[in-house]
C-alpha atoms as a PDB file:
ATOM      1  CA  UNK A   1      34.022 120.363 105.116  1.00  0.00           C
ATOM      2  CA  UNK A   2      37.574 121.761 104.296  1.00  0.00           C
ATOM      3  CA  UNK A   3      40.825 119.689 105.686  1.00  0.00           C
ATOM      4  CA  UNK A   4      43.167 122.322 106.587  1.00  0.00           C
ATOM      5  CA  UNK A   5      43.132 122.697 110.359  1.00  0.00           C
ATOM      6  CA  UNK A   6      45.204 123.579 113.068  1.00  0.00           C
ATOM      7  CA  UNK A   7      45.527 121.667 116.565  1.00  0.00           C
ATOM      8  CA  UNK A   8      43.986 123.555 119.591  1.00  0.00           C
ATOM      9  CA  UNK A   9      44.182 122.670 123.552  1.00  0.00           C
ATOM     10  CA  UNK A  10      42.322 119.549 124.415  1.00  0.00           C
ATOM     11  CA  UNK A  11      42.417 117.901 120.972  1.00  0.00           C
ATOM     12  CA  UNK A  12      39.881 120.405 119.271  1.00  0.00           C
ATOM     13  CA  UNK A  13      40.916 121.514 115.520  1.00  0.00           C
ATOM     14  CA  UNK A  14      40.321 124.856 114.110  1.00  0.00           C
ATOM     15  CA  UNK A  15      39.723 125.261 110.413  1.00  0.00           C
ATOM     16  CA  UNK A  16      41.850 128.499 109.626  1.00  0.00           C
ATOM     17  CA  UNK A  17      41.049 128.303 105.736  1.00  0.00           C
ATOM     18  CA  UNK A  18      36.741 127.996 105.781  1.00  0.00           C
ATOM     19  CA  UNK A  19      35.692 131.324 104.646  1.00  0.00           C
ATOM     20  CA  UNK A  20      32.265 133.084 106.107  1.00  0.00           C
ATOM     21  CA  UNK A  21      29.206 131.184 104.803  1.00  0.00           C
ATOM     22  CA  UNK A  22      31.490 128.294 103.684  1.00  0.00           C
ATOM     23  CA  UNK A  23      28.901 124.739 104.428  1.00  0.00           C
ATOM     24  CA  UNK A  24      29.229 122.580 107.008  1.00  0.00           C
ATOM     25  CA  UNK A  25      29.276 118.996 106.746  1.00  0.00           C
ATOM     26  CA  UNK A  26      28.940 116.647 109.861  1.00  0.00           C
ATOM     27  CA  UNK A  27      32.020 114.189 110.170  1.00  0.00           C
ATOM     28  CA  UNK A  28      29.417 111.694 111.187  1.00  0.00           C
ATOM     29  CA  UNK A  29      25.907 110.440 111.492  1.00  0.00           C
ATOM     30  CA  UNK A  30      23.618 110.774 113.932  1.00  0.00           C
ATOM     31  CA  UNK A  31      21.324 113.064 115.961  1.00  0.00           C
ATOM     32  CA  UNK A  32      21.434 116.754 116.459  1.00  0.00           C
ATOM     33  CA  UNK A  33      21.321 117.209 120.495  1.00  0.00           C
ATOM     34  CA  UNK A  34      22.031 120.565 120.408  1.00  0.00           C
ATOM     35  CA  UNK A  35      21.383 123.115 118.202  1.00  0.00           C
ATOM     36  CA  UNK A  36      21.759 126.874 119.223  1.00  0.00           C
ATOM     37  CA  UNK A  37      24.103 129.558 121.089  1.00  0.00           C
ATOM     38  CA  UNK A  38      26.483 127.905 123.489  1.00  0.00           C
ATOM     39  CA  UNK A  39      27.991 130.759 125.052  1.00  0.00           C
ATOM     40  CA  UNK A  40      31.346 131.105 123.881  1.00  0.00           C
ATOM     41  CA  UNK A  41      31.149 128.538 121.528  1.00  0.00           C
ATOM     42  CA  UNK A  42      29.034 130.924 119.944  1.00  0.00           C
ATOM     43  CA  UNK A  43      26.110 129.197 117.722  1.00  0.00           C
ATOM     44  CA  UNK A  44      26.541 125.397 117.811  1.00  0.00           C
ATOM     45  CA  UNK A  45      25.576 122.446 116.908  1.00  0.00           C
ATOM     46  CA  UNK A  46      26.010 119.237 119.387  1.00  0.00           C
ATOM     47  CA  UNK A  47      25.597 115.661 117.044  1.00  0.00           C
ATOM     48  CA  UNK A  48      26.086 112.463 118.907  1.00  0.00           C
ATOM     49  CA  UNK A  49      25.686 108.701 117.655  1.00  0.00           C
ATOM     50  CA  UNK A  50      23.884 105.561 118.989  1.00  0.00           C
ATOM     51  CA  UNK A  51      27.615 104.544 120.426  1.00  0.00           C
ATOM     52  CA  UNK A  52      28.249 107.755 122.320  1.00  0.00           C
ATOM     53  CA  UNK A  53      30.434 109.404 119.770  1.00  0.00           C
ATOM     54  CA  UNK A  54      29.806 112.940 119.987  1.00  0.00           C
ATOM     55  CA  UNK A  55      30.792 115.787 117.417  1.00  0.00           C
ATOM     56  CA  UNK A  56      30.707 119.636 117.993  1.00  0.00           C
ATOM     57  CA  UNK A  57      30.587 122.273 115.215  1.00  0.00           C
ATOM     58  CA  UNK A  58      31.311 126.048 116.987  1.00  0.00           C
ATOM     59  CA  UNK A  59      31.210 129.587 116.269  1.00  0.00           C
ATOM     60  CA  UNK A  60      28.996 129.455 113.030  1.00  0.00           C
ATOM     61  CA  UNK A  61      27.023 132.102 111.170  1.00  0.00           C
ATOM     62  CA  UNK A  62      23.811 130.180 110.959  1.00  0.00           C
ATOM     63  CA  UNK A  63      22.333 126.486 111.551  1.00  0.00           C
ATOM     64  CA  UNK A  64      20.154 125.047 108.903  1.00  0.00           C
ATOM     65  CA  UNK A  65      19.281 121.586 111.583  1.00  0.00           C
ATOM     66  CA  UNK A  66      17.667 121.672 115.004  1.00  0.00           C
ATOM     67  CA  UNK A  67      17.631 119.892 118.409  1.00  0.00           C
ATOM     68  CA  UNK A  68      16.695 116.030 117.783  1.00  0.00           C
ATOM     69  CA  UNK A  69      16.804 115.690 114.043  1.00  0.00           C
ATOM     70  CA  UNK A  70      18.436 112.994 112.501  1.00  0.00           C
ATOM     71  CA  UNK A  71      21.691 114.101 110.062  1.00  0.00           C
ATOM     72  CA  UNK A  72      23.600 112.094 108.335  1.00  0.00           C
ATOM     73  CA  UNK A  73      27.210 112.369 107.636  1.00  0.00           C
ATOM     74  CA  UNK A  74      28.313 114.649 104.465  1.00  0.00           C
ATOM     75  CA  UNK A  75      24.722 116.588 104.107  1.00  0.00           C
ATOM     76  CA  UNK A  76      24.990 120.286 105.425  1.00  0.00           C
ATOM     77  CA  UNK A  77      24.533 121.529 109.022  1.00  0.00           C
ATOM     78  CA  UNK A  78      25.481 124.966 109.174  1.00  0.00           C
ATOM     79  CA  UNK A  79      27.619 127.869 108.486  1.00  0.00           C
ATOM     80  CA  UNK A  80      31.215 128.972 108.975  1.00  0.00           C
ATOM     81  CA  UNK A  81      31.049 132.018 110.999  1.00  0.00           C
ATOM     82  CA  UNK A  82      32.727 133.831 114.004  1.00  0.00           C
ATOM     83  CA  UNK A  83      30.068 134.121 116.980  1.00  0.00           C
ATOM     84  CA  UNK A  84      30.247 133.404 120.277  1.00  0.00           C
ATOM     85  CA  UNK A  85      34.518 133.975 121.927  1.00  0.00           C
ATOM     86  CA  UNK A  86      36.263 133.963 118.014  1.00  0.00           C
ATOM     87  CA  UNK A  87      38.639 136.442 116.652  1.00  0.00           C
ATOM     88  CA  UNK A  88      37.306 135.389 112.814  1.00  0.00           C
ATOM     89  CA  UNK A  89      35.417 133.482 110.572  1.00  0.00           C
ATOM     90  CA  UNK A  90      36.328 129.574 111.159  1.00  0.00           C
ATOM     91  CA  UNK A  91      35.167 126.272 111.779  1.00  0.00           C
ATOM     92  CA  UNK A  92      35.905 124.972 115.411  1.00  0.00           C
ATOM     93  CA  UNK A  93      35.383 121.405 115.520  1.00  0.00           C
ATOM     94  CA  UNK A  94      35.671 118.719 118.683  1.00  0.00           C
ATOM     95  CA  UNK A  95      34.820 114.814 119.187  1.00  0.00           C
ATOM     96  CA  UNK A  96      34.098 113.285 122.397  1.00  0.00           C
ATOM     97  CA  UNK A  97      33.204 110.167 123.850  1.00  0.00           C
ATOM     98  CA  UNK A  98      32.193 109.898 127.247  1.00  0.00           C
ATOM     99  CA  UNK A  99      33.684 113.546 127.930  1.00  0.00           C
ATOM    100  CA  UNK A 100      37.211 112.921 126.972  1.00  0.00           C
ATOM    101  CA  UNK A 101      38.527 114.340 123.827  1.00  0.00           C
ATOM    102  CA  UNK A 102      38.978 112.620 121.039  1.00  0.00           C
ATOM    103  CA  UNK A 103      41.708 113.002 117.929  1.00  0.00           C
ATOM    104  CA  UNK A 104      39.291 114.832 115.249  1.00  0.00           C
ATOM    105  CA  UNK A 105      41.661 113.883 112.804  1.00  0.00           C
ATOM    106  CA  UNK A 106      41.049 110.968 112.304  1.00  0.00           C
ATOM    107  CA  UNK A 107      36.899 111.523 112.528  1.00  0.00           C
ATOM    108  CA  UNK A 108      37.798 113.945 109.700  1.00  0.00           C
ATOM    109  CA  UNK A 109      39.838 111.453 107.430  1.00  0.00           C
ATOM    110  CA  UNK A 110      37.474 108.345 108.444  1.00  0.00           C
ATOM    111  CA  UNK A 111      34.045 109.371 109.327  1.00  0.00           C
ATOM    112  CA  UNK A 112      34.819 106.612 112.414  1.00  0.00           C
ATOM    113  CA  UNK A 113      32.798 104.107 110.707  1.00  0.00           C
ATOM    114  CA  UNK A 114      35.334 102.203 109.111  1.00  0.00           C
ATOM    115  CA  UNK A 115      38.151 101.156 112.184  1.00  0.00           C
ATOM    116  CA  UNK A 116      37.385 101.896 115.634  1.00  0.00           C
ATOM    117  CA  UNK A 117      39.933 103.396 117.972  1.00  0.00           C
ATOM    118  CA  UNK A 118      41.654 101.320 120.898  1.00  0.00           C
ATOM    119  CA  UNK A 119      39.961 101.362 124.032  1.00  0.00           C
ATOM    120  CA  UNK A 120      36.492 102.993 121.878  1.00  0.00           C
ATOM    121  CA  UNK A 121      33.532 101.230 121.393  1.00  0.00           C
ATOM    122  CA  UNK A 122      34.354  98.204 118.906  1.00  0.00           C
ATOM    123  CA  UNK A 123      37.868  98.843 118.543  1.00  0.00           C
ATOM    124  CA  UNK A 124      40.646  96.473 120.347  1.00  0.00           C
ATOM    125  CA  UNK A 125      40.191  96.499 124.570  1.00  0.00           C
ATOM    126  CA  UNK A 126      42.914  98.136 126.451  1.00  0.00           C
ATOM    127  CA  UNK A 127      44.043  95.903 129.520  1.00  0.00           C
ATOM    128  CA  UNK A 128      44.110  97.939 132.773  1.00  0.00           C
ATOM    129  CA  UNK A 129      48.166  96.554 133.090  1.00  0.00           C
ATOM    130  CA  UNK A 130      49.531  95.364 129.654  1.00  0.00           C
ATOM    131  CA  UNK A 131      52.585  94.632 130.970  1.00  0.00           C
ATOM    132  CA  UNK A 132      55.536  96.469 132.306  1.00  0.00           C
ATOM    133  CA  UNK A 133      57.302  98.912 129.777  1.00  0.00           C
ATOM    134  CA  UNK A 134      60.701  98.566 128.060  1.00  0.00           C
ATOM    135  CA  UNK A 135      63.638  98.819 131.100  1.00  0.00           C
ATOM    136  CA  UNK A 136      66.079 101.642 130.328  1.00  0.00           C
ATOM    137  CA  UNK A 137      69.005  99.129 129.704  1.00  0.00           C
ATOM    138  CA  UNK A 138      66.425  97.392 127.364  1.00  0.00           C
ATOM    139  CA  UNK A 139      65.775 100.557 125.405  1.00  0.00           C
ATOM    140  CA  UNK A 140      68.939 102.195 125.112  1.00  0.00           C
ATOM    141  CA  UNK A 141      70.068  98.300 123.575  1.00  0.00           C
ATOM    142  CA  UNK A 142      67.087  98.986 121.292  1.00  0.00           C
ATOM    143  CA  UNK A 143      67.512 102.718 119.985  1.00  0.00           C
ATOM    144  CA  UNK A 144      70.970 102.265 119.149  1.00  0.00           C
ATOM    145  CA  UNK A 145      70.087  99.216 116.821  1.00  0.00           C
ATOM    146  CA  UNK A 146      67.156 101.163 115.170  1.00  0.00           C
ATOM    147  CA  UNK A 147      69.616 104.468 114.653  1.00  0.00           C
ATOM    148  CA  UNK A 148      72.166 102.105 112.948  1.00  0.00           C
ATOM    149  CA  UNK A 149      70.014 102.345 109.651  1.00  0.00           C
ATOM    150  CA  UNK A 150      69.442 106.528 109.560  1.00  0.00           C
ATOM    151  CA  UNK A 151      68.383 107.389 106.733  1.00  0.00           C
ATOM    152  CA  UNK A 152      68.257 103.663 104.360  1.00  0.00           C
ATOM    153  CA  UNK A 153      65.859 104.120 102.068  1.00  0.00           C
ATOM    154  CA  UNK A 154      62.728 102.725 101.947  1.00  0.00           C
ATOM    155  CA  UNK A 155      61.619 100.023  99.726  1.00  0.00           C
ATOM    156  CA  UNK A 156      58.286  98.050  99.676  1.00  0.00           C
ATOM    157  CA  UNK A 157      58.748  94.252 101.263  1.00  0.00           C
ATOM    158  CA  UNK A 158      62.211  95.235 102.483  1.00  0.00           C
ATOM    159  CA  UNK A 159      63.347  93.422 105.475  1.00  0.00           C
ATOM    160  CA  UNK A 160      66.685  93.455 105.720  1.00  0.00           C
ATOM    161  CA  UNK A 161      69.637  96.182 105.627  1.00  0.00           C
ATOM    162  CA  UNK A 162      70.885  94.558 102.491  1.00  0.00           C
ATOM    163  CA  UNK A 163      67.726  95.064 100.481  1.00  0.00           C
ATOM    164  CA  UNK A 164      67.133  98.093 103.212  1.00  0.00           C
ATOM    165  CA  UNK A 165      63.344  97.900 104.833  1.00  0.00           C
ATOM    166  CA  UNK A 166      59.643  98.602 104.478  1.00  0.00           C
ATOM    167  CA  UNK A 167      57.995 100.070 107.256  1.00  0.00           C
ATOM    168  CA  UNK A 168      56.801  96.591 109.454  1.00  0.00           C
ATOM    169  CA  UNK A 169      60.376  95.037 107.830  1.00  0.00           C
ATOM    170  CA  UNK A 170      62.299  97.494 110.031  1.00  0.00           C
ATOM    171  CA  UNK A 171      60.689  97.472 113.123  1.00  0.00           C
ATOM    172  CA  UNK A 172      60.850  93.954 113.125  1.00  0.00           C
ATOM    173  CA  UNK A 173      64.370  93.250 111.918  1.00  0.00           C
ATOM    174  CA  UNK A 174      65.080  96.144 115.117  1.00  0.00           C
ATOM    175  CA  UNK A 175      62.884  93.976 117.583  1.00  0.00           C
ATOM    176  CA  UNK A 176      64.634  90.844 116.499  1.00  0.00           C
ATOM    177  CA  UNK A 177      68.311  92.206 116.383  1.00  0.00           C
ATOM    178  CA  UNK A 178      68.281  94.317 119.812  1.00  0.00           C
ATOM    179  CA  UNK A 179      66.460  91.173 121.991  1.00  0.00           C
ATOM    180  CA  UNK A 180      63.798  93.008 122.537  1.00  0.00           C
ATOM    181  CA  UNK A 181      61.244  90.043 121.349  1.00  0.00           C
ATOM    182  CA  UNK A 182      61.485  87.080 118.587  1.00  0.00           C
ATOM    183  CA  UNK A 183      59.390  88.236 115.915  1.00  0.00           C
ATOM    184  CA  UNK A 184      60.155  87.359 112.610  1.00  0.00           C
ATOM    185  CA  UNK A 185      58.806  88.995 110.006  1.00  0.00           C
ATOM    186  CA  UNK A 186      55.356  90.615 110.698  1.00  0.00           C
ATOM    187  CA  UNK A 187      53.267  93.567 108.421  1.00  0.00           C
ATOM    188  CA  UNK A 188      52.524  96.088 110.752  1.00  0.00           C
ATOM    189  CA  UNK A 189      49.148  94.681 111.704  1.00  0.00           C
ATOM    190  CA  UNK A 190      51.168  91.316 112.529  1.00  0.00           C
ATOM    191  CA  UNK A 191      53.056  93.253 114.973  1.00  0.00           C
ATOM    192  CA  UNK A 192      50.148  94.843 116.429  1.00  0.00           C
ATOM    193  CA  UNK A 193      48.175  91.705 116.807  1.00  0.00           C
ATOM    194  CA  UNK A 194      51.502  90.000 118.908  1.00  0.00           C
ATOM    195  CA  UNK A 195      51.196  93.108 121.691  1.00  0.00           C
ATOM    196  CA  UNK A 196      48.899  94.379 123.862  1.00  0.00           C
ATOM    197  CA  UNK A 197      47.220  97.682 123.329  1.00  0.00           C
ATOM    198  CA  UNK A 198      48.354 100.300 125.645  1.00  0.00           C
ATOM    199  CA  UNK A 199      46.641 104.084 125.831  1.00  0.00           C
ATOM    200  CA  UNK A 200      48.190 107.248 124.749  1.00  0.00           C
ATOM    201  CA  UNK A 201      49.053 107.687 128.411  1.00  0.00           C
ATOM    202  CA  UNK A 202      50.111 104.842 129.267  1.00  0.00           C
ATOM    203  CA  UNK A 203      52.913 104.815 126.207  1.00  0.00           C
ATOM    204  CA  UNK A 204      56.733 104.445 127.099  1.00  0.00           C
ATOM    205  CA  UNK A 205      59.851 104.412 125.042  1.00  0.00           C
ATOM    206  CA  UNK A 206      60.505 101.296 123.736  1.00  0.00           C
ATOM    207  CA  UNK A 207      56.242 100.658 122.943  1.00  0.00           C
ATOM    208  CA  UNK A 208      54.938 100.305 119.311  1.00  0.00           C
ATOM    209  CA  UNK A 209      52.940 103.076 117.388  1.00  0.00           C
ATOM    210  CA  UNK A 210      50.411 102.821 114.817  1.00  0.00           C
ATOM    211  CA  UNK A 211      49.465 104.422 112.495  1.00  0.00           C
ATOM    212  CA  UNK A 212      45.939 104.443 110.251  1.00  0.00           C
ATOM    213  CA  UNK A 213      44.822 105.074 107.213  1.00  0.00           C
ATOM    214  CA  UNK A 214      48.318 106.219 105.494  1.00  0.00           C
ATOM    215  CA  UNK A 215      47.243 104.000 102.513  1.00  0.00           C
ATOM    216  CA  UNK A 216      44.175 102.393 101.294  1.00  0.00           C
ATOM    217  CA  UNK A 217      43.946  98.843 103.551  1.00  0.00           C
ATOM    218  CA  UNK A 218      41.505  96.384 104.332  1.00  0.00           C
ATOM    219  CA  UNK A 219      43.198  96.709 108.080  1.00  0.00           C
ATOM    220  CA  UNK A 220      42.978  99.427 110.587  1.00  0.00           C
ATOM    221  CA  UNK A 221      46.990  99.579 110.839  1.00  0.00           C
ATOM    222  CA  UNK A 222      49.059 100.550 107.782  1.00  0.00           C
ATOM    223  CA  UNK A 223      52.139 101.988 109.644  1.00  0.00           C
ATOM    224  CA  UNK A 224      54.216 101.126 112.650  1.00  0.00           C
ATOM    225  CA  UNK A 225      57.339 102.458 114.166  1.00  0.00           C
ATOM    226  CA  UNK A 226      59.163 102.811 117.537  1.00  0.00           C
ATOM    227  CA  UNK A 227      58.070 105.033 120.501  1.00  0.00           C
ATOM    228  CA  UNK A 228      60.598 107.090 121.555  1.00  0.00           C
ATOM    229  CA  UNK A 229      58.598 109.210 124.188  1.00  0.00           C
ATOM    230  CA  UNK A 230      57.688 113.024 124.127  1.00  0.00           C
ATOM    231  CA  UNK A 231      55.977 112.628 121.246  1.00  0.00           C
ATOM    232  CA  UNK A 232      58.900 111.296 119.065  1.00  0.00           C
ATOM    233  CA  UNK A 233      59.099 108.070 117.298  1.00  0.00           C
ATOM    234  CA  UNK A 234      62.033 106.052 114.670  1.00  0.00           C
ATOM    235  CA  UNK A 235      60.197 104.859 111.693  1.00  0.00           C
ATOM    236  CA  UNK A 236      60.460 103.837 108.054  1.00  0.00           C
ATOM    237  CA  UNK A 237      58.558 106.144 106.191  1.00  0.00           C
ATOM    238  CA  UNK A 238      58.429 106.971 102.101  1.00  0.00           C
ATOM    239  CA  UNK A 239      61.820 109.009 103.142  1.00  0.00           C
ATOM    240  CA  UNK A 240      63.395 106.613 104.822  1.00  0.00           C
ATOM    241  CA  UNK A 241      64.653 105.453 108.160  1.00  0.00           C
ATOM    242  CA  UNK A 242      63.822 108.540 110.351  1.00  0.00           C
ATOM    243  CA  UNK A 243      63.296 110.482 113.304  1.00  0.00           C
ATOM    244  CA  UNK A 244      59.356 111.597 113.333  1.00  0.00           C
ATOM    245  CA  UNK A 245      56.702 113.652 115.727  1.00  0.00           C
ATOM    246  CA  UNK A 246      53.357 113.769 116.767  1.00  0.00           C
ATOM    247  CA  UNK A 247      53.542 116.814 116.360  1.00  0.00           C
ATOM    248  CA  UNK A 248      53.417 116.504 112.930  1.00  0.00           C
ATOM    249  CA  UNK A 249      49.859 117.511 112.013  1.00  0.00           C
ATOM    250  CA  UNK A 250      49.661 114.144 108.967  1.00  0.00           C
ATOM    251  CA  UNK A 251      51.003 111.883 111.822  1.00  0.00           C
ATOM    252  CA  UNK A 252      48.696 113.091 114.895  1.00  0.00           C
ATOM    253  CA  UNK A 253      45.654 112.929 112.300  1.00  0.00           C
ATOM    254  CA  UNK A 254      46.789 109.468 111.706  1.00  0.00           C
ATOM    255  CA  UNK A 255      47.285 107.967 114.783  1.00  0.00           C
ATOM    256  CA  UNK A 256      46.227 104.799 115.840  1.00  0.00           C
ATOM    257  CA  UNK A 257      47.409 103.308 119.157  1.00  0.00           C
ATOM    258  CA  UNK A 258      50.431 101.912 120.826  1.00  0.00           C
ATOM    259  CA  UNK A 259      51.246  98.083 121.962  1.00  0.00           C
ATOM    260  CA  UNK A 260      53.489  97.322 124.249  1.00  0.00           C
ATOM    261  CA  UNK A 261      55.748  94.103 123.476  1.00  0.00           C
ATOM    262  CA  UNK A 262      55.863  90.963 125.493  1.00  0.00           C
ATOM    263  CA  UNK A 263      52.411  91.714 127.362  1.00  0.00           C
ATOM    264  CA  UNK A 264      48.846  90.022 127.070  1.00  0.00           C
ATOM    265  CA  UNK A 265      47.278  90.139 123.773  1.00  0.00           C
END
């Protein structure tokens, strides 16, 4: 399945590149539940897992699985097309679990089987009240220590502005600096494993966010930086301290989770 999508409402992609005819290959395996026209979803196909995950494939030409077969992930389902409410040939793709979307992105880079998601089946709880988020005083102390080091390069193991900062080595340094927590020096999977998960919606400026998957790890989280809110986040990235979005379609895909410091873990 091509990789070149763009973000719709309610977390769906669109793949704006898949030509008519081009295959489709399920993100994941498990069995087909539906199979057929789906009104403006045009013809579908519905595949959920044994842990709820479900994965919809819309507007194709033709299906080459029916309803209650058993697919696994890679071998081909179906067709690009444009049936059902389209305005061309494309692949529309969503994944759900219990009704809510999910980020496909990550489905798309992952399969799912490797990390689970916070607050998804076998990935890290999310307490109903982590804790209460960052004070404004708190935050503003915060920000203007992480802005100090604007665009320092980044260098691997870096934890200090002398020998400027990896990723995990600036958010910490920041944490430790501004009083916002006593740290040390954590990787970014140290620093996740000292806070407690919060959701996407329950994120505030001042919270930690994850990232997966940016390298090859033996660990769900590769990347961290500092929420911001709105979307926006101060990180060390491979260019540098910087200013970053989630709107960014590499960092959305990526996305892991937020903690929030100083709550139960």
């Amino acid at each position: 399945m091509h990789r070149r999508y763009r973000s719709t409402s309610n977390g769906q992609l669109d793949e704006d590149k898949a030509g008519e005819g081009t295959p489709i290959l399920p993100i994941q395996d498990g069995r087909v539940v539906l199979a057929g026209n789906a009104g403006d979803y045009g013809l579908c196909v519905l595949i959920e897992d044994e842990k709820g995950y479900q994965s919809r494939y819309a507007h194709c030409s033709s299906l080459f699985v029916s309803a209650g077969q058993e697919v696994k992930r890679g071998e081909m389902i179906a067709a690009v097309g444009s049936t059902g409410q389209s305005t061309g040939a494309h692949l529309h793709l969503e994944v759900l679990l219990d009704g809510e979307y999910l980020n496909p992105w990550y489905f798309v880079d992952t399969g799912g089987d490797s990390f689970a998601l916070p607050g998804t089946p076998g990935g890290p709880e999310i307490l109903e009240n982590p804790g209460e988020p960052m004070a404004d005083g708190s935050f503003a102390v915060m920000l203007e220590e992480a802005e100090r080091y604007l665009g320092l390069p980044y260098v691997w193991g870096g934890s200090t502005p002398s020998t400027s900062f990896d990723c995990s080595g600036y958010v910490s340094w920041v944490i430790n600096q501004s009083g916002a927590g006593s740290v040390g020096r954590q990787t970014a999977a140290g620093l996740y494993s000292l806070s407690a998960p919060v959701s996407v919606a329950q994120a505030q400026p001042g919270d930690l966010i994850y990232f997966t998957r940016t390298y090859s790890a033996p660990t769900p989280v590769t990347h961290v930086g500092i929420y911001l809110g709105g979307g926006r986040f101060i990180h060390c990235g491979s260019d540098g301290v910087q200013y970053a979005s989630l709107d960014s379609n590499y960092w959305n895909g990526h996305l892991y989770g937020f903690t929030r410091l100083g709550g139960e873990h």
